[in-house]
PDB file of N, CA and C in Angstrom:
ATOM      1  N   UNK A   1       0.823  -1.221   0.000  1.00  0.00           N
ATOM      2  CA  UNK A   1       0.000   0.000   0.000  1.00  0.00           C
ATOM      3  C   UNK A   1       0.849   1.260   0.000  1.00  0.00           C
ATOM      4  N   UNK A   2       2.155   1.174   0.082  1.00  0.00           N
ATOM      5  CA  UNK A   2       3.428   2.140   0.338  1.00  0.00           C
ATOM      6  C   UNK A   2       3.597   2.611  -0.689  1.00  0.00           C
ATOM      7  N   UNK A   3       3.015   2.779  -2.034  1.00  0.00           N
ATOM      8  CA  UNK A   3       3.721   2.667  -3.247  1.00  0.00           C
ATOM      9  C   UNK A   3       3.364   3.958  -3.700  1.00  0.00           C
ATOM     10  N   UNK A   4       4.348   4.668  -3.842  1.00  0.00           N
ATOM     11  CA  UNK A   4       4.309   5.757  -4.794  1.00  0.00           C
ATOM     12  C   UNK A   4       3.197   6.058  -5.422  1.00  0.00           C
ATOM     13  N   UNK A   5       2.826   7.352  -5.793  1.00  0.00           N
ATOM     14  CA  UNK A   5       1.745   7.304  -6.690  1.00  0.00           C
ATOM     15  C   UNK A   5       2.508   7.507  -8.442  1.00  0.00           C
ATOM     16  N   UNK A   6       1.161   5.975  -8.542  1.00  0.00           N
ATOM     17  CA  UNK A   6       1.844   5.942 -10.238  1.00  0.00           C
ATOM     18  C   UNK A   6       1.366   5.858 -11.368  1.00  0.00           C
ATOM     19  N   UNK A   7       1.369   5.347 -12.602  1.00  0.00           N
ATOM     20  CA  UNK A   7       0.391   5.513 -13.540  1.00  0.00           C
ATOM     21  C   UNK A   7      -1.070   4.936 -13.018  1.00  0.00           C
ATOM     22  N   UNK A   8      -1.041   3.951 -11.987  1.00  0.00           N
ATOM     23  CA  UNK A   8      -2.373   3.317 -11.526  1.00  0.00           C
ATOM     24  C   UNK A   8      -3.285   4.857 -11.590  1.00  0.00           C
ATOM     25  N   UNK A   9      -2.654   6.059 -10.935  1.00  0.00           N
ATOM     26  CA  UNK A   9      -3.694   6.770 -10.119  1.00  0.00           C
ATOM     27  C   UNK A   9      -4.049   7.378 -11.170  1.00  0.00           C
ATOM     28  N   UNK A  10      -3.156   7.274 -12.287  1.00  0.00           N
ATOM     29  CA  UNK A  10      -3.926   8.229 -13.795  1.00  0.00           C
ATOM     30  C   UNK A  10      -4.712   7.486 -13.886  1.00  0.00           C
ATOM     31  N   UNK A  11      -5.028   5.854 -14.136  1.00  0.00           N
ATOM     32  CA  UNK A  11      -5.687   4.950 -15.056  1.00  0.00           C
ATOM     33  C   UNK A  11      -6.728   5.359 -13.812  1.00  0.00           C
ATOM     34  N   UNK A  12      -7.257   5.178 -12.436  1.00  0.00           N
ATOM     35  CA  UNK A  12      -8.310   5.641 -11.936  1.00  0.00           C
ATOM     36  C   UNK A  12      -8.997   7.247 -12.032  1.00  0.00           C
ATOM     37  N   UNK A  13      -8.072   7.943 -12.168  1.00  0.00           N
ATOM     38  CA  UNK A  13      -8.808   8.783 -12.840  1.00  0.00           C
ATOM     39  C   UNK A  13      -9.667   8.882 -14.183  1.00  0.00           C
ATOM     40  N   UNK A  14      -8.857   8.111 -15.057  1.00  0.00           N
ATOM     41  CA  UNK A  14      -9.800   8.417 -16.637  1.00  0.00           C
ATOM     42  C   UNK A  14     -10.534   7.420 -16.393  1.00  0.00           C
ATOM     43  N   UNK A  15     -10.793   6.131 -15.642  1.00  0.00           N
ATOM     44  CA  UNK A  15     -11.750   5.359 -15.124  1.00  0.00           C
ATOM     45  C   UNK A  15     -13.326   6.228 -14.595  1.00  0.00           C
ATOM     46  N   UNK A  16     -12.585   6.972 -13.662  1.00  0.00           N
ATOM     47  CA  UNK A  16     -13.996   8.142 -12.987  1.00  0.00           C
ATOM     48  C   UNK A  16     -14.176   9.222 -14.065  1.00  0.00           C
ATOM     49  N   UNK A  17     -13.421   9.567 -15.645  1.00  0.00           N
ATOM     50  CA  UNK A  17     -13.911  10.844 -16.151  1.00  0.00           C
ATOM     51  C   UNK A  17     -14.811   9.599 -16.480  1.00  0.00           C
ATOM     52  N   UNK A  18     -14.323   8.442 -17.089  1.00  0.00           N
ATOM     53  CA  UNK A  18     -14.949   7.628 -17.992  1.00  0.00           C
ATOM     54  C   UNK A  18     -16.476   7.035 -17.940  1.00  0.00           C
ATOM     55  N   UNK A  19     -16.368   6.949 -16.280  1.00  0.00           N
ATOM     56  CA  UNK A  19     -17.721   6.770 -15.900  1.00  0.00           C
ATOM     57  C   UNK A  19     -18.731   7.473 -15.742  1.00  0.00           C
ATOM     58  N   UNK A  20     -18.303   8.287 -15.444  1.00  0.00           N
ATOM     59  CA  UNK A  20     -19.047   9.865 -15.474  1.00  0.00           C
ATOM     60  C   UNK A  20     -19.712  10.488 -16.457  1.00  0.00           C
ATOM     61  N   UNK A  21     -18.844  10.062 -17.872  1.00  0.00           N
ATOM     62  CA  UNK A  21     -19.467  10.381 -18.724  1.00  0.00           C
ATOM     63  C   UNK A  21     -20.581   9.178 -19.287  1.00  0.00           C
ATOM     64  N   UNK A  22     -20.261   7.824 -18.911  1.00  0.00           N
ATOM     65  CA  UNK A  22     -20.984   6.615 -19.166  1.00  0.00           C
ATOM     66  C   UNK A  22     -22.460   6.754 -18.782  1.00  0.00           C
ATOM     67  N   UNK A  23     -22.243   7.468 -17.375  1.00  0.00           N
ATOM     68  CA  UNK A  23     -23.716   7.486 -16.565  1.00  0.00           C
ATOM     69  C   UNK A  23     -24.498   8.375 -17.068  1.00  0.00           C
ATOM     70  N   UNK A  24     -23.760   9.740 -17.662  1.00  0.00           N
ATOM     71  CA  UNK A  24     -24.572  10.831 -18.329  1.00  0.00           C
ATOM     72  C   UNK A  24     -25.121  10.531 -19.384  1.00  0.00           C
ATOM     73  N   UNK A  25     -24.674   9.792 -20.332  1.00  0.00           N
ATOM     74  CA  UNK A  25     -25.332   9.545 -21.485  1.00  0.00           C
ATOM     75  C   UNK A  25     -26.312   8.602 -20.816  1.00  0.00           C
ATOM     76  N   UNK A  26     -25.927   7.356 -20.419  1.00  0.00           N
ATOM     77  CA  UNK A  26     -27.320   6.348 -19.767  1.00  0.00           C
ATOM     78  C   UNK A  26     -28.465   7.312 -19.329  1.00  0.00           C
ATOM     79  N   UNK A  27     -28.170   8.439 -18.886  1.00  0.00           N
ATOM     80  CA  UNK A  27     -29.466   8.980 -17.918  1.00  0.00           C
ATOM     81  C   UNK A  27     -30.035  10.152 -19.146  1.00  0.00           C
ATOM     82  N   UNK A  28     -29.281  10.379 -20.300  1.00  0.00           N
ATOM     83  CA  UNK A  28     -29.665  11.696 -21.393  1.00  0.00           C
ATOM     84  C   UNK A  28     -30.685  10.489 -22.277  1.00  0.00           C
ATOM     85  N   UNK A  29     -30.258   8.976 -22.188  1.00  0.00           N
ATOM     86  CA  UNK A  29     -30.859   7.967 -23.117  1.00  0.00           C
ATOM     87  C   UNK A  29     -32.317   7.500 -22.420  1.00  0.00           C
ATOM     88  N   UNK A  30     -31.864   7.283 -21.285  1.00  0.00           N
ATOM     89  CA  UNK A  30     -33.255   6.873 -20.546  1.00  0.00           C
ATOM     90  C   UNK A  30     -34.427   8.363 -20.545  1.00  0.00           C
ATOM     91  N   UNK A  31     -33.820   8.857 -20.435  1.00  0.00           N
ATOM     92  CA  UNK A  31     -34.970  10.061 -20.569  1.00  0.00           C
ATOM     93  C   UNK A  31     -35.848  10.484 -22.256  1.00  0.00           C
ATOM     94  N   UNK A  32     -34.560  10.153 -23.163  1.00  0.00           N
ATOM     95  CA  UNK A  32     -34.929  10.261 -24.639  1.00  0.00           C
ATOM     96  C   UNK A  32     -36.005   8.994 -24.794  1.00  0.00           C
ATOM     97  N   UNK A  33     -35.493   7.724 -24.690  1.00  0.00           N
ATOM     98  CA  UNK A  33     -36.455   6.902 -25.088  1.00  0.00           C
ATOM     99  C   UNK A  33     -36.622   5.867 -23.458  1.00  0.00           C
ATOM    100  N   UNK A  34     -37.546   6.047 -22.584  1.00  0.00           N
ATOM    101  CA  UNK A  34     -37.849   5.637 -21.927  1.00  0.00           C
ATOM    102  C   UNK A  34     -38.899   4.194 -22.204  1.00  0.00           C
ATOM    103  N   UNK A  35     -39.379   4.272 -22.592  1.00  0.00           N
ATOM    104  CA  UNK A  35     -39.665   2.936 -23.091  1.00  0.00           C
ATOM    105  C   UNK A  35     -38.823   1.483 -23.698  1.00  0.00           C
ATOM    106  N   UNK A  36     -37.786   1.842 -23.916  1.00  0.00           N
ATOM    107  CA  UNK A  36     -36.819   0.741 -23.976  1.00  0.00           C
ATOM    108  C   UNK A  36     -36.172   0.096 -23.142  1.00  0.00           C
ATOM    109  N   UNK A  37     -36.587   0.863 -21.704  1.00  0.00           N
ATOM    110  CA  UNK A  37     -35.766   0.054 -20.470  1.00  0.00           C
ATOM    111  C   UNK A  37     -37.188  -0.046 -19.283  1.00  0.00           C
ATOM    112  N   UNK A  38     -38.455  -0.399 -20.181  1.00  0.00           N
ATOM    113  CA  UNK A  38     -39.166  -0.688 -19.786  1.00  0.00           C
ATOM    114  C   UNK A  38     -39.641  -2.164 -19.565  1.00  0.00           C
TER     115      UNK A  38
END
């Protein structure tokens, strides 16, 4: 757990832009066509 911070903490970051943007579109889609996740 001692370990330097290293490329890991980049790859969790573009992990959280990545998701972030994953969830926004899911929630811009569910609102556009709501009937498909019916």
């Amino acid at each position: 757990m001692n370990r330097p911070i290293s490329p890991d903490f980049k790859y969790v970051g573009l992990l959280n832009i990545l998701d972030f943007f994953i969830v926004r579109i899911f929630e811009e889609h569910m609102r556009l066509e709501p009937q498909i996740f019916k």
